[in-house]
N, C-alpha and C. Protein backbone atom coordinates (compact mmCIF):
# COMPACT_ATOMS: atom_id res chain seq x y z
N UNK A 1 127.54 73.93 248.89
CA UNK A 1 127.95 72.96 247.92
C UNK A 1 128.83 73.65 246.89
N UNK A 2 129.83 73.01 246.80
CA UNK A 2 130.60 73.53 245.27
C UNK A 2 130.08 73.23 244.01
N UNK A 3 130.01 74.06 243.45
CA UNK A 3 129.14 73.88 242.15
C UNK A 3 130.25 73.79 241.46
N UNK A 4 131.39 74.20 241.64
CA UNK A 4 132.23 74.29 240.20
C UNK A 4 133.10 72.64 239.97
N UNK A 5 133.28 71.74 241.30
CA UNK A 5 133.50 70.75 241.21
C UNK A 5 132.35 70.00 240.59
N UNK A 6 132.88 68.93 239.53
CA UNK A 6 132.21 67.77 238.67
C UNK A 6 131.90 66.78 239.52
N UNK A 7 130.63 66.62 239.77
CA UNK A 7 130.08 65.33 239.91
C UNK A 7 129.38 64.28 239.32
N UNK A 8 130.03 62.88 239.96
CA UNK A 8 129.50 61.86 239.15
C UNK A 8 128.62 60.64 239.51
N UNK A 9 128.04 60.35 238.67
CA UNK A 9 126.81 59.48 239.16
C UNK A 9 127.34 58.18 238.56
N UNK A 10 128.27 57.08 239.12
CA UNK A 10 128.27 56.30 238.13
C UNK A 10 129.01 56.14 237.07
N UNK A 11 130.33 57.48 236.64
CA UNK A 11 131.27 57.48 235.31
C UNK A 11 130.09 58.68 234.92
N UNK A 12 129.01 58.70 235.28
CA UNK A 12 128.41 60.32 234.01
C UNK A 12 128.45 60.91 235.23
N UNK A 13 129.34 62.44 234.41
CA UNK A 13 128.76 63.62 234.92
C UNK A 13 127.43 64.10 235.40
N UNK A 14 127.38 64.84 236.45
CA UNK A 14 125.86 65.10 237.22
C UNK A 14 126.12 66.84 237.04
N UNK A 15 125.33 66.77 236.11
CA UNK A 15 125.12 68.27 235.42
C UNK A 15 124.03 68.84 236.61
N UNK A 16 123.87 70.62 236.43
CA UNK A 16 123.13 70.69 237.93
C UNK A 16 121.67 70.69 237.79
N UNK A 17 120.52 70.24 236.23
CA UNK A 17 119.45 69.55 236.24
C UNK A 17 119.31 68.14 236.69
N UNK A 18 120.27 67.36 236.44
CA UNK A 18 119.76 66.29 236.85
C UNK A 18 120.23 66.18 238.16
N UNK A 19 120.87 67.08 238.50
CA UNK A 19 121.38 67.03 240.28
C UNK A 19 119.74 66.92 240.65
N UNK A 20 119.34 68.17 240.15
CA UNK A 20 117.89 68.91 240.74
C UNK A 20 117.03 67.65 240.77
N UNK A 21 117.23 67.55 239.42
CA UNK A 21 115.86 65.94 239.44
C UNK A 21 115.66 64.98 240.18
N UNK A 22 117.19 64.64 240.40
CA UNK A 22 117.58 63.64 241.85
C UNK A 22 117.29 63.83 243.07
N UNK A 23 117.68 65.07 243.46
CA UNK A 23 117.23 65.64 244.62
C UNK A 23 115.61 65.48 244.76
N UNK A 24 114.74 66.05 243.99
CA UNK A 24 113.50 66.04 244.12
C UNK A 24 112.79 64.66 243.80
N UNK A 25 113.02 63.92 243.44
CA UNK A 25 112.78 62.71 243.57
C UNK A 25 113.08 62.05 244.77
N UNK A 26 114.28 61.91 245.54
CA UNK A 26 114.68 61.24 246.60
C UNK A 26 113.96 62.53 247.72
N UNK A 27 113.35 63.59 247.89
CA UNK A 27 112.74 64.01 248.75
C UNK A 27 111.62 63.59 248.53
N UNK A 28 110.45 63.71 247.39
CA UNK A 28 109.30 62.43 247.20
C UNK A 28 109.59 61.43 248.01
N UNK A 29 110.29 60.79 247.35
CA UNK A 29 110.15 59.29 248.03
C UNK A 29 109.90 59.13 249.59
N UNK A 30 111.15 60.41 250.30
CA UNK A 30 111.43 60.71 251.57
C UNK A 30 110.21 60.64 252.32
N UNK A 31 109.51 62.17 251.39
CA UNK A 31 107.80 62.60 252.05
C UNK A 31 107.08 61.28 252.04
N UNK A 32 107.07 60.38 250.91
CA UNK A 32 106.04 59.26 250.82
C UNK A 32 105.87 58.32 251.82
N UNK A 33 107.23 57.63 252.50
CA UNK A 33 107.56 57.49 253.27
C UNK A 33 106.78 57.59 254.37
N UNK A 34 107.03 58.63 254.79
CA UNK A 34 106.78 59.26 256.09
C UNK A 34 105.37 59.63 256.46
N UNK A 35 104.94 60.30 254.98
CA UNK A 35 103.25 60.57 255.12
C UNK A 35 102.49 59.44 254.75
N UNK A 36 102.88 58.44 253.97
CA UNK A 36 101.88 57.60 253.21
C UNK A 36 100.95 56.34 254.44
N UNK A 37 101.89 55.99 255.44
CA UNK A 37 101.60 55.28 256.75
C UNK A 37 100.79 56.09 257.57
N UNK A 38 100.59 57.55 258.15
CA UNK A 38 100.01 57.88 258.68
C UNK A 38 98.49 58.95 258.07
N UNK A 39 98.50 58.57 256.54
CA UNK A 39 97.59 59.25 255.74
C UNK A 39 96.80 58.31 255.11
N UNK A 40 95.46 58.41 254.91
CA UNK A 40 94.66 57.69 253.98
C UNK A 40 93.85 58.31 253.43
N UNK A 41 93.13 58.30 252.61
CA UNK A 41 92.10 58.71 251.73
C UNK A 41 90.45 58.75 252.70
N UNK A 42 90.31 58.44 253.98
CA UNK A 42 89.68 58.67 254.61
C UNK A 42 89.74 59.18 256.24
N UNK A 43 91.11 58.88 256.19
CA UNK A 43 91.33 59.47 257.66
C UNK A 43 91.72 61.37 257.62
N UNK A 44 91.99 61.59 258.78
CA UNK A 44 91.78 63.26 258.92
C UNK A 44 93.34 63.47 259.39
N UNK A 45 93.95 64.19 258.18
CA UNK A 45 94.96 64.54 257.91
C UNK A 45 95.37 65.77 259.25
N UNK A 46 96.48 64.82 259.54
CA UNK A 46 97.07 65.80 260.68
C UNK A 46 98.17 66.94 260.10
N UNK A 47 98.50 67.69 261.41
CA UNK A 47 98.85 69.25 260.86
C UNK A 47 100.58 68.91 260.36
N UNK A 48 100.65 68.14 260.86
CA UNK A 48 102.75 68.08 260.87
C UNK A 48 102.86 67.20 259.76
N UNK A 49 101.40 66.73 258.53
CA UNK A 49 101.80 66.23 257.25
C UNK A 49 101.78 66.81 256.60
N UNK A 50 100.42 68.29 256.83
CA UNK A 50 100.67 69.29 255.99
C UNK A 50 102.04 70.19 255.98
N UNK A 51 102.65 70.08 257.19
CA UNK A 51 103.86 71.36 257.51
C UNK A 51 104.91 70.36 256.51
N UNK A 52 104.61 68.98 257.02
CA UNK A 52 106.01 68.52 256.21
C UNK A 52 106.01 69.08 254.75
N UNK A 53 104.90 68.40 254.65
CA UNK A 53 104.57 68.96 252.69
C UNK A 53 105.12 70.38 252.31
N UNK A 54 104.41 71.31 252.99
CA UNK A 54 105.04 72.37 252.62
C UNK A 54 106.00 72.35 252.91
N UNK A 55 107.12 72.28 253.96
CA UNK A 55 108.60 72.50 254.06
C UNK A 55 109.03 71.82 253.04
N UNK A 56 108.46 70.68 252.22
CA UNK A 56 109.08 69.94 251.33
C UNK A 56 108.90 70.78 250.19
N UNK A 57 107.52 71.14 249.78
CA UNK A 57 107.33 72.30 249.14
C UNK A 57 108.20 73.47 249.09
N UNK A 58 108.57 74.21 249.59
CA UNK A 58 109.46 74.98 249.89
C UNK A 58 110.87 75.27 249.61
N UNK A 59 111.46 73.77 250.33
CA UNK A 59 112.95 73.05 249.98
C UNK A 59 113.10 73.35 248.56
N UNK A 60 111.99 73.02 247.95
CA UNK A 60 112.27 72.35 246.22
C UNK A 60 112.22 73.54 245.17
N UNK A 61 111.16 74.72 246.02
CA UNK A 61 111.56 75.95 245.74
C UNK A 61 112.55 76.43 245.53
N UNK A 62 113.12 76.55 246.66
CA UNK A 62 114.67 77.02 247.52
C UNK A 62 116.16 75.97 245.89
N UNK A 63 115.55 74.77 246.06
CA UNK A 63 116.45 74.22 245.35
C UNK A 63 116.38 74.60 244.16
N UNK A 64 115.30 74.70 243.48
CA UNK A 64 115.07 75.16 242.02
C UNK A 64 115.66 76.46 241.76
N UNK A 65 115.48 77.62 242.68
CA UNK A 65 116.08 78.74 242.85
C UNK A 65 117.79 79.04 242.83
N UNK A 66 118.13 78.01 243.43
CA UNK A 66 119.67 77.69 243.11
C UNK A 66 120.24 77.35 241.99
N UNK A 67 119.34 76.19 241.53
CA UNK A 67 119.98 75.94 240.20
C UNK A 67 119.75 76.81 239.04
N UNK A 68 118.67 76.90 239.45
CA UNK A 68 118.40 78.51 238.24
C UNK A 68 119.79 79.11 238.10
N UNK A 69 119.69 79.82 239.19
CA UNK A 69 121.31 80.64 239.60
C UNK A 69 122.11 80.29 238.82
N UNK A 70 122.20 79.02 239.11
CA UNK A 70 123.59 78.23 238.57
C UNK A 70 123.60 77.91 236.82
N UNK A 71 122.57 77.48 236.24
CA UNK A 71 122.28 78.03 234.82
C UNK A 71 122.32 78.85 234.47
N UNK A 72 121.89 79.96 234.73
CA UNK A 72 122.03 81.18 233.93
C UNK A 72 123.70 81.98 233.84
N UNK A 73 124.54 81.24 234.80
CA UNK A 73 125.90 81.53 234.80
C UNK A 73 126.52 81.20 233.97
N UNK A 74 127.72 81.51 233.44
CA UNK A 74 128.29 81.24 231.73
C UNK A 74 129.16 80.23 231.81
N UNK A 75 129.42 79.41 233.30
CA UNK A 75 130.22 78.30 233.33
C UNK A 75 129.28 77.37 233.15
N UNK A 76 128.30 77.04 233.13
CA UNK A 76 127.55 75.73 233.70
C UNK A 76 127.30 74.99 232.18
N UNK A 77 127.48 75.46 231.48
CA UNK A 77 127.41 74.30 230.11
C UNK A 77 128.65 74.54 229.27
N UNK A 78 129.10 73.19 228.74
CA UNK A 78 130.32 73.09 227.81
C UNK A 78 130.09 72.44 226.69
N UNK A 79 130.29 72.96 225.75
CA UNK A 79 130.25 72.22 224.38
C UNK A 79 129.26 72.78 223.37
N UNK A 80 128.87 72.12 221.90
CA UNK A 80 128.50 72.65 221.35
C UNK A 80 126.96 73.20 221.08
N UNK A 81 126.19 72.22 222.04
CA UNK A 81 124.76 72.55 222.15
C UNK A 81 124.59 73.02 223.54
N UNK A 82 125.55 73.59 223.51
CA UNK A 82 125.43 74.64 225.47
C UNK A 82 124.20 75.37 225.31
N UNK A 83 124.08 76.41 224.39
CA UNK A 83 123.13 77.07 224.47
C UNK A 83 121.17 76.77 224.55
N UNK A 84 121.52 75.74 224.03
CA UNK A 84 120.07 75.26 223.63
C UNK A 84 119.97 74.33 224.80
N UNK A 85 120.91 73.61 225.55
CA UNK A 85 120.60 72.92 226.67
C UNK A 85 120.54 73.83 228.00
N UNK A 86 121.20 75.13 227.67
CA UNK A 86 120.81 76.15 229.00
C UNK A 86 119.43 76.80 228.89
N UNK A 87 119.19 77.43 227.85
CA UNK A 87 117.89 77.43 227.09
C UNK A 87 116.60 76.34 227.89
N UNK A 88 116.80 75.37 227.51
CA UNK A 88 115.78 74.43 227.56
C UNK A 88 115.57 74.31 229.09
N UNK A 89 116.79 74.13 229.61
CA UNK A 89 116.84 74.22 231.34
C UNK A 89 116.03 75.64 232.12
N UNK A 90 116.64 76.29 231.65
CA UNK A 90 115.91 78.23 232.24
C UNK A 90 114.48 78.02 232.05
N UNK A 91 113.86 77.26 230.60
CA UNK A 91 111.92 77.25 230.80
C UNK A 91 112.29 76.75 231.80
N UNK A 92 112.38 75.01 231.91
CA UNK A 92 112.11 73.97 233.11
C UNK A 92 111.87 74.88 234.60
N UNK A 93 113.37 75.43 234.32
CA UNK A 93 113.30 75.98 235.96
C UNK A 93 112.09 77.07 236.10
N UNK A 94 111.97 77.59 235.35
CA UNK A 94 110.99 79.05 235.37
C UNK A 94 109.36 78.47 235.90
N UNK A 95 108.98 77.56 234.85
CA UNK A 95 107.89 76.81 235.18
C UNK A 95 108.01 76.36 236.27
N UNK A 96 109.05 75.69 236.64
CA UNK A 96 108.83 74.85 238.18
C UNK A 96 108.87 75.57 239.47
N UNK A 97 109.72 76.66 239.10
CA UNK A 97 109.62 78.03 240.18
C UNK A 97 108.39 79.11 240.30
N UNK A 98 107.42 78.88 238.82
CA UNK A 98 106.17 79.76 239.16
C UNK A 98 105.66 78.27 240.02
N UNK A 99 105.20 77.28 239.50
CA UNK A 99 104.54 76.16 239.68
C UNK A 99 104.77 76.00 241.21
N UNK A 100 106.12 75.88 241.55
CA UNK A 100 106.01 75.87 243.21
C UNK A 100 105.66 77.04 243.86
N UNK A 101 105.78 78.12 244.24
CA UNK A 101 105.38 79.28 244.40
C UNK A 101 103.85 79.33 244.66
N UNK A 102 102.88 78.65 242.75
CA UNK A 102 101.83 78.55 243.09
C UNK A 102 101.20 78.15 244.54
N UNK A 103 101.99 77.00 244.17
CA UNK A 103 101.12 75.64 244.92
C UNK A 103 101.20 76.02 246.40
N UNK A 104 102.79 76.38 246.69
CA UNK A 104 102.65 76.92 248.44
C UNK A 104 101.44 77.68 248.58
N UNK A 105 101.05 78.41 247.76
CA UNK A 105 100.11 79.58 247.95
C UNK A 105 98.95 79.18 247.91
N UNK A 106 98.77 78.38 246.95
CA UNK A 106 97.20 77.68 247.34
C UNK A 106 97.17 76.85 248.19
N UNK A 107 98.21 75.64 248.79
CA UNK A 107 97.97 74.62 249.44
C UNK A 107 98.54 74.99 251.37
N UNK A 108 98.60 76.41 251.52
CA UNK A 108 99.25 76.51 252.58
C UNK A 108 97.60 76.53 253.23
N UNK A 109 96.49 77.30 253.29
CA UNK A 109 95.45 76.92 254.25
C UNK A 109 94.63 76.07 253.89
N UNK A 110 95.39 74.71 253.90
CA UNK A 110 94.45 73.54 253.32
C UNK A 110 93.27 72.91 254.21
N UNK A 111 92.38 73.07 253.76
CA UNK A 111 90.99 72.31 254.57
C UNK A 111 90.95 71.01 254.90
N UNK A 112 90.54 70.76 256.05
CA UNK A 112 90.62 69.45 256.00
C UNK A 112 89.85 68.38 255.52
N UNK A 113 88.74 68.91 255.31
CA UNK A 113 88.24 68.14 253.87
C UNK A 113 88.75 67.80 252.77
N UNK A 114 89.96 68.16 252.47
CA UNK A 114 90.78 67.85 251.19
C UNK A 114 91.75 66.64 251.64
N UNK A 115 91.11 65.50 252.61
CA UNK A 115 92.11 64.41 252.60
C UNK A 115 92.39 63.74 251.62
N UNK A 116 91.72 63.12 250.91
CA UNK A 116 91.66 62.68 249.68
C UNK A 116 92.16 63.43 248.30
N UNK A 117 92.42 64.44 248.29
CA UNK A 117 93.44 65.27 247.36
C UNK A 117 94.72 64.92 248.10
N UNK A 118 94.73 65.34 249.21
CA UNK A 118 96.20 65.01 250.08
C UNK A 118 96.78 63.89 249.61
N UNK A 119 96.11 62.94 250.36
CA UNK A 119 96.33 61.76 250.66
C UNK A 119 96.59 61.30 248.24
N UNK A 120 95.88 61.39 247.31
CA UNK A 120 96.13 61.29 245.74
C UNK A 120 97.52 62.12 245.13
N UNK A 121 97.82 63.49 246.01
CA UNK A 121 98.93 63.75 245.41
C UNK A 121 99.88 63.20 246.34
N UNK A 122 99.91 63.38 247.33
CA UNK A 122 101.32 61.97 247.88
C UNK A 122 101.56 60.73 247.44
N UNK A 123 100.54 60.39 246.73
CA UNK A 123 100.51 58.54 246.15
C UNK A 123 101.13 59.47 244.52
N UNK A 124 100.17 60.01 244.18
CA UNK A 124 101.31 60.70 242.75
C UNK A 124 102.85 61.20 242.98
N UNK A 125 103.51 62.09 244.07
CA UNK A 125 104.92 62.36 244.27
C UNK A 125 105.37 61.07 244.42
N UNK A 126 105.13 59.94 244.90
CA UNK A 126 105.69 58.88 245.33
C UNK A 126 106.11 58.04 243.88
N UNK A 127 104.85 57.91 243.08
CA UNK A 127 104.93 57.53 242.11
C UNK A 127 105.86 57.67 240.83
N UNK A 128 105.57 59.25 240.89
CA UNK A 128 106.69 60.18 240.02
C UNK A 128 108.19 60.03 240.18
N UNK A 129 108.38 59.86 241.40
CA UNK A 129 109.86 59.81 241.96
C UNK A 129 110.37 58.68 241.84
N UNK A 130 109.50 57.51 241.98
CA UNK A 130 109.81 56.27 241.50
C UNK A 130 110.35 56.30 240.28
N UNK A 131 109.40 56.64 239.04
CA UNK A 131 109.36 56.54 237.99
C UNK A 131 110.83 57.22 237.83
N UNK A 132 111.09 58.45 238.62
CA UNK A 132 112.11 59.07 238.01
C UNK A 132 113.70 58.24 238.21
N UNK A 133 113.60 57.86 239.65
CA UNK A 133 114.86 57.55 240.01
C UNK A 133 114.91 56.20 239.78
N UNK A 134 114.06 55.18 239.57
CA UNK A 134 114.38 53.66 238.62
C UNK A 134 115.41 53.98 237.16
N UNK A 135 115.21 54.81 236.53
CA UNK A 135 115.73 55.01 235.16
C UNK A 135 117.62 55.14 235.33
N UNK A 136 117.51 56.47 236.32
CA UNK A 136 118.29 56.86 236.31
C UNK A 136 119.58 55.57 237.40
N UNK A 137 118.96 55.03 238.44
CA UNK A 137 119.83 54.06 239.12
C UNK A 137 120.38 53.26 237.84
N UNK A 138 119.15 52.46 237.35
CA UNK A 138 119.44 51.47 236.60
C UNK A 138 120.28 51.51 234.71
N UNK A 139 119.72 52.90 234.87
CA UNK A 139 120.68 53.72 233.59
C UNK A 139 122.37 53.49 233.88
N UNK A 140 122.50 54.37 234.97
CA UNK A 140 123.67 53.95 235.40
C UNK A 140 124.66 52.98 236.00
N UNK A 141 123.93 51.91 236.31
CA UNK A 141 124.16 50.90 236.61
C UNK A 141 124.32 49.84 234.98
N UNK A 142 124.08 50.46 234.23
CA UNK A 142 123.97 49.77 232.58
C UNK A 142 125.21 50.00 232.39
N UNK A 143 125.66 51.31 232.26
CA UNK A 143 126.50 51.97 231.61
C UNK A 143 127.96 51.63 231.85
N UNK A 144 128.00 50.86 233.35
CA UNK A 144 128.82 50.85 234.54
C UNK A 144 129.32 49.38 234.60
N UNK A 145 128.52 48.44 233.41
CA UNK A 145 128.84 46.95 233.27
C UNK A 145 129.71 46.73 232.37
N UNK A 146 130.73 45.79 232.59
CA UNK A 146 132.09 45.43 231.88
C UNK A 146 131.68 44.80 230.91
N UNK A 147 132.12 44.97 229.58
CA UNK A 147 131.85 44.68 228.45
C UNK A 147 132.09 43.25 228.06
């Protein structure tokens, strides 16, 4: 991907956090999808929902790791509160890069007694991602109406 080309969502610029946010939201949704039909809170979680999870897990790693990259570089913010918005971005990413890291590590030999954790945080990613990407469609879709 070219990072140095501007992208736009709509007339706004897609700075490379909210790229990230987007991305990880529309992979939620993706996973929810896919796992939420063949998962329940009482059935016995098969192995290729856990692999998805983690590869999804993983991905978001991998992606967070990029954008990091791409923040901490001296092009990626312009203007006068650059610093404090690269700043604020580097925690985000830091936390979300220990935070995933964690989680592969605890959730890679998952028991199968933990359907019901499974099965509560896929209904939470689903949720989250909702929450996230309603704002942002319909944000931009505001912004984007003729006066």
């Amino acid at each position: 991907m070219n990072d140095s080309r501007v992208s736009f969502l709509r007339g706004r610029p897609l700075g490379p956090m909210r790229r990230l946010v987007l991305l990880e939201a529309a992979g939620g949704i993706a996973f929810a999808a896919v796992a939420l039909p063949s998962s329940g809170p009482a059935d016995r979680l098969q192995d290729w929902i856990q692999l998805l999870g983690l590869g999804l897990l993983i991905a978001m790693f991998g992606l967070t790791a990029h954008t990091w990259r791409i923040v901490i570089s001296p092009r990626a913010w312009s203007g006068a509160t650059a610093q404090q918005r690269q700043i604020r971005s580097e925690r985000r990413l830091r936390r979300a890069a220990v935070l995933y890291a964690v989680l592969a590590v605890v959730l890679t030999p998952l028991p199968p007694a933990w359907t019901q954790f499974w099965f509560a945080t896929t209904v939470f990613t689903a949720i989250s991602a909702v929450l996230v990407l309603v704002p942002a469609v319909f944000g931009a879709a505001y912004e984007t109406r003729p006066a």
